[in-house]
C-alpha atoms as a PDB file:
ATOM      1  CA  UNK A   1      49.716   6.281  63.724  1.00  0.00           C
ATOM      2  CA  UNK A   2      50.520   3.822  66.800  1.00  0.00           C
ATOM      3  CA  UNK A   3      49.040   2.274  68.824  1.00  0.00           C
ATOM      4  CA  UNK A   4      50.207   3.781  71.672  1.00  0.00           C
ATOM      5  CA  UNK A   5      49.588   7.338  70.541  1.00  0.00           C
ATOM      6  CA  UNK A   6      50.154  10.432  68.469  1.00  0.00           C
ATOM      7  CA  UNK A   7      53.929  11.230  67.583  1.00  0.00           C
ATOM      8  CA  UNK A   8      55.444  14.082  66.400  1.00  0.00           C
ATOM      9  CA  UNK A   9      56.117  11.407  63.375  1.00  0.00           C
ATOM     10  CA  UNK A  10      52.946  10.792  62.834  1.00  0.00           C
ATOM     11  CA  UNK A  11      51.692  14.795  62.257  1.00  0.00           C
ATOM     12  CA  UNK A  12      54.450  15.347  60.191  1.00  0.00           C
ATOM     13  CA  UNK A  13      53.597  12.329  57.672  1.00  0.00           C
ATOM     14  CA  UNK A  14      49.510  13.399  57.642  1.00  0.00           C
ATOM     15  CA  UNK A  15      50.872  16.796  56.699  1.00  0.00           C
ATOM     16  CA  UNK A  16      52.296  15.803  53.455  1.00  0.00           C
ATOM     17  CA  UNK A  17      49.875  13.340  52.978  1.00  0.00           C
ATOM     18  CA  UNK A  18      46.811  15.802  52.875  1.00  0.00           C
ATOM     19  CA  UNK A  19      48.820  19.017  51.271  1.00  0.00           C
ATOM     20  CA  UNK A  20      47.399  18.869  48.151  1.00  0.00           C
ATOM     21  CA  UNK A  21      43.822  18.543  49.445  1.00  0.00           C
ATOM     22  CA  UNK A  22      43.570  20.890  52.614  1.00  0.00           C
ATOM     23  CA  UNK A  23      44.356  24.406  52.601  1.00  0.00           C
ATOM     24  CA  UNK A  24      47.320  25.874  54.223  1.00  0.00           C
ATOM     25  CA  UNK A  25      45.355  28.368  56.432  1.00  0.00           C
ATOM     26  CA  UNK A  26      47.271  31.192  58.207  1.00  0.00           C
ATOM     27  CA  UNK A  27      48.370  32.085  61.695  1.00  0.00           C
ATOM     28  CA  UNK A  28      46.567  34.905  63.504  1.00  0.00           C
ATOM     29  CA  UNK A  29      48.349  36.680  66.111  1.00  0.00           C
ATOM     30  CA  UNK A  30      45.638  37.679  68.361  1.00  0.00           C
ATOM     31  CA  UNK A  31      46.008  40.397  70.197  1.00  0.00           C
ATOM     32  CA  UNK A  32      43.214  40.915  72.747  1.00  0.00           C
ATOM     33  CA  UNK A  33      43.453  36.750  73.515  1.00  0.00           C
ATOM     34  CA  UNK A  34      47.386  37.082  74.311  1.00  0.00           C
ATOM     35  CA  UNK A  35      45.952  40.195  75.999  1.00  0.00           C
ATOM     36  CA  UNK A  36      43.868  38.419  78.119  1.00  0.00           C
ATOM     37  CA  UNK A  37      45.700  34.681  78.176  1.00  0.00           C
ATOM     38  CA  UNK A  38      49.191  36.937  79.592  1.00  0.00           C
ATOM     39  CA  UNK A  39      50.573  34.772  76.758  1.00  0.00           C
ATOM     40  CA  UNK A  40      50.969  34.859  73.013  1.00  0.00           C
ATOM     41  CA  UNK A  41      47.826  33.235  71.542  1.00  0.00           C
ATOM     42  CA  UNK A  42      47.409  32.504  67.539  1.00  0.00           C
ATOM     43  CA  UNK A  43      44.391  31.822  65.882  1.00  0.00           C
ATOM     44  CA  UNK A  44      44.076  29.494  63.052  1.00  0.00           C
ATOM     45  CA  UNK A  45      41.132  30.315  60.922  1.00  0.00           C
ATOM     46  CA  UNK A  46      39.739  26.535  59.784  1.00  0.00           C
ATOM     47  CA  UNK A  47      36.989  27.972  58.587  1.00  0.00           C
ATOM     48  CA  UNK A  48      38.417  28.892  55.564  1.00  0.00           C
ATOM     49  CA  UNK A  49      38.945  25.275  54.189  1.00  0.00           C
ATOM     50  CA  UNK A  50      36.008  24.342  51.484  1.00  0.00           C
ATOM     51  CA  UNK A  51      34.436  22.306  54.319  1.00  0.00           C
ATOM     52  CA  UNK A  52      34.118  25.194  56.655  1.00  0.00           C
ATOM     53  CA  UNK A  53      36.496  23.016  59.296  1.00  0.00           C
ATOM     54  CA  UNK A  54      39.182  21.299  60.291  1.00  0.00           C
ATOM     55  CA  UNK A  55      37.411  18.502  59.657  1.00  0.00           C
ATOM     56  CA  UNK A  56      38.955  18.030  56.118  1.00  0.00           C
ATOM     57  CA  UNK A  57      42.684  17.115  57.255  1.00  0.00           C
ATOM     58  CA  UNK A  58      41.488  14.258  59.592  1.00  0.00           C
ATOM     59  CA  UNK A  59      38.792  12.821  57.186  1.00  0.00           C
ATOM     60  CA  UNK A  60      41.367  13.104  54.292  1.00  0.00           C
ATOM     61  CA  UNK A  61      44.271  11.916  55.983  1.00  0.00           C
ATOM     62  CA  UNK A  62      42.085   8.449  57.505  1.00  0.00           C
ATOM     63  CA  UNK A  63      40.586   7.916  53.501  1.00  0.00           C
ATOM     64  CA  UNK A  64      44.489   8.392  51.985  1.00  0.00           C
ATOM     65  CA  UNK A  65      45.668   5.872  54.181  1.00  0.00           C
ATOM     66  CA  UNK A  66      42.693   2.890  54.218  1.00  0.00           C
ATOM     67  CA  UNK A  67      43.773  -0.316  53.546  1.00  0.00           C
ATOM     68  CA  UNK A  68      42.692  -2.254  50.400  1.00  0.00           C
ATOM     69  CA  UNK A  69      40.461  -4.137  52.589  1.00  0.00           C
ATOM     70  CA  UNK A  70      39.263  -1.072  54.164  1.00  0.00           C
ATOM     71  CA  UNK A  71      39.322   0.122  50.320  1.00  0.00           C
ATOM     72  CA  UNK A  72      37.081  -3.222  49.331  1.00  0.00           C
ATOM     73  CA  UNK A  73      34.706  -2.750  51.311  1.00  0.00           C
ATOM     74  CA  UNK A  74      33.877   1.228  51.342  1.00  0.00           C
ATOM     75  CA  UNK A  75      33.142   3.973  53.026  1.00  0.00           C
ATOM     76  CA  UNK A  76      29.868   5.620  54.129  1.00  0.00           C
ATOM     77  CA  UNK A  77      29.873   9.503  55.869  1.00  0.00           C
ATOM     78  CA  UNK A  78      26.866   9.196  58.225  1.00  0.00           C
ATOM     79  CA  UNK A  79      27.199  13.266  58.425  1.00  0.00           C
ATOM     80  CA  UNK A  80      25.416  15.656  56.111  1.00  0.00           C
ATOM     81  CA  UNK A  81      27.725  18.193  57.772  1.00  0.00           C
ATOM     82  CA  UNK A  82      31.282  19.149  56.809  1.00  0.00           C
ATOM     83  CA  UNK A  83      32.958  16.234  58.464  1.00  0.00           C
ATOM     84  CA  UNK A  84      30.848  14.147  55.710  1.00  0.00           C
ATOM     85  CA  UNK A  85      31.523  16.620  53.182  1.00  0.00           C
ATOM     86  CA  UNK A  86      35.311  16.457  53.858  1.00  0.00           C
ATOM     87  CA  UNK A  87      36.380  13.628  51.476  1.00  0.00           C
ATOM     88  CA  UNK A  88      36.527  15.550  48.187  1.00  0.00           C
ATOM     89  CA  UNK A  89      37.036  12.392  45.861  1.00  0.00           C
END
């Protein structure tokens, strides 16, 4: 990522970088939301990942790309809750 924010780049790289951990979770049209939005609204159910969140693709995408300092020196989860549960190595 840059410095001076979040690219197009950048989302595309964490993609392939976390596919083989994170689910690929559909795309729900919904149609009461659009109903109500006067737009067309999707849903994306996160909650189907192992961790019960999103959580898991920024967690995972931060730990594949430490450096070997970073590495060195470790990594503690100060969360019992599915942001800490979201490495799965």
């Amino acid at each position: 990522m840059t410095g001076t924010g979040l690219t197009i780049s950048d989302i595309s790289l964490a993609k392939k970088s976390i596919a083989s951990i994170v689910l690929r979770t559909p795309l729900i049209h919904s149609f009461s939301l659009s109903k109500l939005a006067s737009t067309t609204v999707y849903l994306k159910p996160e909650g189907l990942q192992p961790t019960g969140s999103f959580k898991i693709r920024g967690a995972a995408n931060r730990m594949l790309h430490l450096t070997k300092e970073e590495k060195d020196r470790g990594v503690i989860a100060v969360s019992t809750g599915n942001h800490g549960r979201a490495w799965p190595m």
